[in-house]
C-alpha atoms as a PDB file:
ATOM      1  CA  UNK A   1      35.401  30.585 -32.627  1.00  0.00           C
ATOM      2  CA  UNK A   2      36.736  28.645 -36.088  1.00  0.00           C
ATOM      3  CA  UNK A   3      35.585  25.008 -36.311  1.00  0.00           C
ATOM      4  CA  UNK A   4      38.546  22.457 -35.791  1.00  0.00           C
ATOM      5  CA  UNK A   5      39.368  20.233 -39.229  1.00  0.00           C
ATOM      6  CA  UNK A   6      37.718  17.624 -37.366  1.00  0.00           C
ATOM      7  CA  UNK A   7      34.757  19.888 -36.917  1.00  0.00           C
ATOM      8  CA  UNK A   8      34.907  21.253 -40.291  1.00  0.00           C
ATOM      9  CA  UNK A   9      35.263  17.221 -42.125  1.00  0.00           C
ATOM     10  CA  UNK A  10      31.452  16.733 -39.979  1.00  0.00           C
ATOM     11  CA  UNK A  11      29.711  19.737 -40.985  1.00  0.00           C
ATOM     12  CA  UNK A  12      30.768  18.767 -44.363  1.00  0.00           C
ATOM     13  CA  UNK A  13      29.632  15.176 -44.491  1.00  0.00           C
ATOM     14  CA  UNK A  14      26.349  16.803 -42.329  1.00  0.00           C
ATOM     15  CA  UNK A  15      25.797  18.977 -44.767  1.00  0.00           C
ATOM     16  CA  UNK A  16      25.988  16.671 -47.884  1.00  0.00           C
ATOM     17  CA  UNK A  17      23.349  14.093 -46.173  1.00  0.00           C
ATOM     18  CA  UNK A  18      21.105  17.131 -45.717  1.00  0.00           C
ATOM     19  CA  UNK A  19      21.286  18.134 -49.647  1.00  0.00           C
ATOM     20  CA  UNK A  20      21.009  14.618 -50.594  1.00  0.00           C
ATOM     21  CA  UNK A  21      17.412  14.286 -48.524  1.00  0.00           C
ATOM     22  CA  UNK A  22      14.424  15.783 -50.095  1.00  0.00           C
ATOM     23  CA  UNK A  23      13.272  18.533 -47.641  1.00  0.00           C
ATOM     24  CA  UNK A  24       9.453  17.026 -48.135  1.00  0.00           C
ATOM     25  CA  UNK A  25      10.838  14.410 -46.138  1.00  0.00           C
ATOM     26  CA  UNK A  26      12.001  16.043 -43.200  1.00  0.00           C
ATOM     27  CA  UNK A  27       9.098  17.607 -40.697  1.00  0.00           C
ATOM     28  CA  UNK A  28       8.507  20.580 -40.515  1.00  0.00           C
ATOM     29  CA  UNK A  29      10.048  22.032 -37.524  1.00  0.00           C
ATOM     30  CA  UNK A  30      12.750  19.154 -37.104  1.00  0.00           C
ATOM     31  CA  UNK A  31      15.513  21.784 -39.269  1.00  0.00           C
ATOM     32  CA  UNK A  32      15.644  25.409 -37.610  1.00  0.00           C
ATOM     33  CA  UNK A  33      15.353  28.337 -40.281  1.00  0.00           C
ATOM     34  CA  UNK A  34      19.095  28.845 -39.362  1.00  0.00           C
ATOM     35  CA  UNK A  35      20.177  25.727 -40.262  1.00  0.00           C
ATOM     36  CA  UNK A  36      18.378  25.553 -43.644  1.00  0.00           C
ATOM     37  CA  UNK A  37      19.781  28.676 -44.535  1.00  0.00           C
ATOM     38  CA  UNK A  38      23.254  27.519 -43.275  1.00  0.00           C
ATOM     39  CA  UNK A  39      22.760  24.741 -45.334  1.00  0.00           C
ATOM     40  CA  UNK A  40      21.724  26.348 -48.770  1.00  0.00           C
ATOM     41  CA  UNK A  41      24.620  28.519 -47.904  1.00  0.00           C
ATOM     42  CA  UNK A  42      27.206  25.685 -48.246  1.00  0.00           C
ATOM     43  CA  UNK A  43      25.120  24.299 -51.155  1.00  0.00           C
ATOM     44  CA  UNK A  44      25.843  27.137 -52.857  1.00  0.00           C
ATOM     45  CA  UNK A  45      29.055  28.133 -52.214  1.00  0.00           C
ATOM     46  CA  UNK A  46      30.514  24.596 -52.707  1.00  0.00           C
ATOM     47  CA  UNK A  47      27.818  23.916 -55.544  1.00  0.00           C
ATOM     48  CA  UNK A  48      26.705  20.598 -53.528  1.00  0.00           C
ATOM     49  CA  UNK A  49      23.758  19.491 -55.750  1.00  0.00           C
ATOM     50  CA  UNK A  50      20.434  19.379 -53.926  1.00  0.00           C
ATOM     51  CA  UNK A  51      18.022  16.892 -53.780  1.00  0.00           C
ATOM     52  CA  UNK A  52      15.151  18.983 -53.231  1.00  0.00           C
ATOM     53  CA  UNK A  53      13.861  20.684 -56.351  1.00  0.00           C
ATOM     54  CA  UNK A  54      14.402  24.715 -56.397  1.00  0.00           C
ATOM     55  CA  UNK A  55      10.023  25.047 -55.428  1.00  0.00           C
ATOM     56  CA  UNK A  56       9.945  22.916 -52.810  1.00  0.00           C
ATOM     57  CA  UNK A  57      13.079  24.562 -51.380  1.00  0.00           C
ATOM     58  CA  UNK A  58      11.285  28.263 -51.531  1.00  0.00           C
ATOM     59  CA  UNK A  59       7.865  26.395 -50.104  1.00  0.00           C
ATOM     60  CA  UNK A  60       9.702  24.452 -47.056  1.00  0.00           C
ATOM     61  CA  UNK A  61      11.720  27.715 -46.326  1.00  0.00           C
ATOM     62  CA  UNK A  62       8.078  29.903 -46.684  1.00  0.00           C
ATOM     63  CA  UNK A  63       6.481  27.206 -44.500  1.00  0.00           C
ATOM     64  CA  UNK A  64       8.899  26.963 -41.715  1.00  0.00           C
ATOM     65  CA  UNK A  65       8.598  31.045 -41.555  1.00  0.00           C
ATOM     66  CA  UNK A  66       4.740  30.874 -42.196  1.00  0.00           C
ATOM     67  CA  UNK A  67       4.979  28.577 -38.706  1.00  0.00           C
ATOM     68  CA  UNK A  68       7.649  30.815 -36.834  1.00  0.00           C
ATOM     69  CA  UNK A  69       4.731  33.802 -37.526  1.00  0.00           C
ATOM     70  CA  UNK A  70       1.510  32.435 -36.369  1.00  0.00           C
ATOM     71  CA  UNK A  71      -0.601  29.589 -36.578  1.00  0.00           C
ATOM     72  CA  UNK A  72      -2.939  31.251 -38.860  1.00  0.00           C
ATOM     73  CA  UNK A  73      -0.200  32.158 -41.707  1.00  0.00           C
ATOM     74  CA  UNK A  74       1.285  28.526 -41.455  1.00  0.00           C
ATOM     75  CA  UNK A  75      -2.053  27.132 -42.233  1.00  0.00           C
ATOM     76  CA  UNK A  76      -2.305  29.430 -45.251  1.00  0.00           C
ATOM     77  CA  UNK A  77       0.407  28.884 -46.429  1.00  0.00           C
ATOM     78  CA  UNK A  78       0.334  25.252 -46.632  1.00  0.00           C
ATOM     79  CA  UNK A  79      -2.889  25.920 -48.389  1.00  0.00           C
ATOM     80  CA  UNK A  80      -1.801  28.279 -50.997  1.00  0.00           C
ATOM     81  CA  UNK A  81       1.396  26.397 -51.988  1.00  0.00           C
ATOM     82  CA  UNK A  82       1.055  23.268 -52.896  1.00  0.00           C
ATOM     83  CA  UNK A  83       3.752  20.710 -53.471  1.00  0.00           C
ATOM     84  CA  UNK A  84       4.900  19.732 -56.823  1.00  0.00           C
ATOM     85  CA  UNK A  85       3.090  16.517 -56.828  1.00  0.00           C
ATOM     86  CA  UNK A  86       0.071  18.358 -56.437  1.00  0.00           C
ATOM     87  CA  UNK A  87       0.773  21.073 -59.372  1.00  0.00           C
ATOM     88  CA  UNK A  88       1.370  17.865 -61.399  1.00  0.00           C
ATOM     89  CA  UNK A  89      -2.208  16.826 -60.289  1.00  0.00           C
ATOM     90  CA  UNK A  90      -3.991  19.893 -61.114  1.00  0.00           C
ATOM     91  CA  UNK A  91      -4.845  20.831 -57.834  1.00  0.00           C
ATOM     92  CA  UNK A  92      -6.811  23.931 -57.542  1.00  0.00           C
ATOM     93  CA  UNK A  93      -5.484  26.476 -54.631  1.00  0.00           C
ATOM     94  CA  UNK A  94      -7.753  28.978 -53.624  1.00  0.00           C
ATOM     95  CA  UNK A  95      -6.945  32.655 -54.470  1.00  0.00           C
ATOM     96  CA  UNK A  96      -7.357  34.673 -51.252  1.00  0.00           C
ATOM     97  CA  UNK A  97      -4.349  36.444 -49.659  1.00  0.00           C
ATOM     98  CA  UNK A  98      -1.463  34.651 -47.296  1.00  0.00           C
ATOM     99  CA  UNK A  99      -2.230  35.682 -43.937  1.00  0.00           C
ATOM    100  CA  UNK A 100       0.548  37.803 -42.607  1.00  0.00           C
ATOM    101  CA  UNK A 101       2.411  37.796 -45.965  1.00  0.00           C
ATOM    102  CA  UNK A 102       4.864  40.848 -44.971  1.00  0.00           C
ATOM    103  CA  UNK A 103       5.835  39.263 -42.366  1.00  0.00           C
ATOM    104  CA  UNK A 104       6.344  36.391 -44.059  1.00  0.00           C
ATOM    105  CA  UNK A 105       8.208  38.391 -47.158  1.00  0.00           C
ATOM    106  CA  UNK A 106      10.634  40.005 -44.800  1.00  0.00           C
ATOM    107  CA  UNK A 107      11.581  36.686 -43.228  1.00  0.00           C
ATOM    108  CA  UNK A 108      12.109  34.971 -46.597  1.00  0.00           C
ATOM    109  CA  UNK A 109      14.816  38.143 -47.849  1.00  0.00           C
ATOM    110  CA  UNK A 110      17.703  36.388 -46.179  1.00  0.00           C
ATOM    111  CA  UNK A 111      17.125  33.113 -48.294  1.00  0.00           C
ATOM    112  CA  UNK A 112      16.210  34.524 -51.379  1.00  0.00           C
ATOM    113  CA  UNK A 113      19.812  34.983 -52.846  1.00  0.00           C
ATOM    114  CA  UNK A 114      20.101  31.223 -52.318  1.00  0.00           C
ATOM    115  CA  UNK A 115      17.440  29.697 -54.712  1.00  0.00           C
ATOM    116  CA  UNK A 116      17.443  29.770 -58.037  1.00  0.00           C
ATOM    117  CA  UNK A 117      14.167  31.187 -59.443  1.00  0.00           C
ATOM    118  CA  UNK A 118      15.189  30.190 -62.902  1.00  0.00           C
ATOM    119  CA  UNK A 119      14.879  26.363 -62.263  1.00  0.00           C
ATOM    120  CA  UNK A 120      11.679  26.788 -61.362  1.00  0.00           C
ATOM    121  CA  UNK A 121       9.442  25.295 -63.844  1.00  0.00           C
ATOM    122  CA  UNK A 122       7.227  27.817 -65.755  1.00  0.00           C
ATOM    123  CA  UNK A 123       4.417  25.173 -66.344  1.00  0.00           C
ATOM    124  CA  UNK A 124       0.652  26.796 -67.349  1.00  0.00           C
ATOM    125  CA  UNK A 125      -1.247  25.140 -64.641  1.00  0.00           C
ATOM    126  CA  UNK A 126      -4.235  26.033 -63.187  1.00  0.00           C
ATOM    127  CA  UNK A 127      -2.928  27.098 -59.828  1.00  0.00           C
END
């Protein structure tokens, strides 16, 4: 069914609030998967800038499917990416594998043609 104009002129201003609103910020759980990847659709097609930096974009997204897989990947996730605050920081991440990481991987394919890998930083860190 196409959206009305009326529609179309709210998904629009919707979708420009949710790029101007650092994902951090938003619990997890409160934005579906579909509707983040709506969302960096329309980013990306209209070339809306986006508040959230191109990491914490690829973390939320991994998070959100980490959570959607089990309880146990979640939590490892959220342990083996840290935000960019804490790369900043130096924190030290354990290296140990992301439990269910193909699963994880083969929810993530959809998204990946919307982030940018290049504007992630390439910083020598200890992570």
């Amino acid at each position: 069914m196409p959206l009305s104009k009326d529609s179309n002129v709210q998904l629009n201003l919707l979708v420009k609030e949710i790029a101007s609103t650092l994902l951090n910020n938003i619990e997890i759980g409160r934005l579906s998967i579909k509707a983040l990847q709506y969302l960096l659709f329309c980013t990306y097609e209209k070339e809306i800038p986006f508040a959230t930096p191109e990491y914490e974009v690829f973390r939320y997204r991994a998070i959100l499917v980490a959570k959607q897989v089990s309880n146990d990947a979640y939590n490892s996730v959220i342990k083996h990416l840290p935000t960019l605050e804490q790369t900043e920081n130096s924190v030290q991440v354990e290296n140990k594998i992301i439990v269910d990481h193909q699963k994880i991987a083969k929810e993530l394919e959809p998204l990946i043609e919307y982030i940018d890998f290049r504007r992630i930083a390439n910083k020598k860190s200890t992570i």
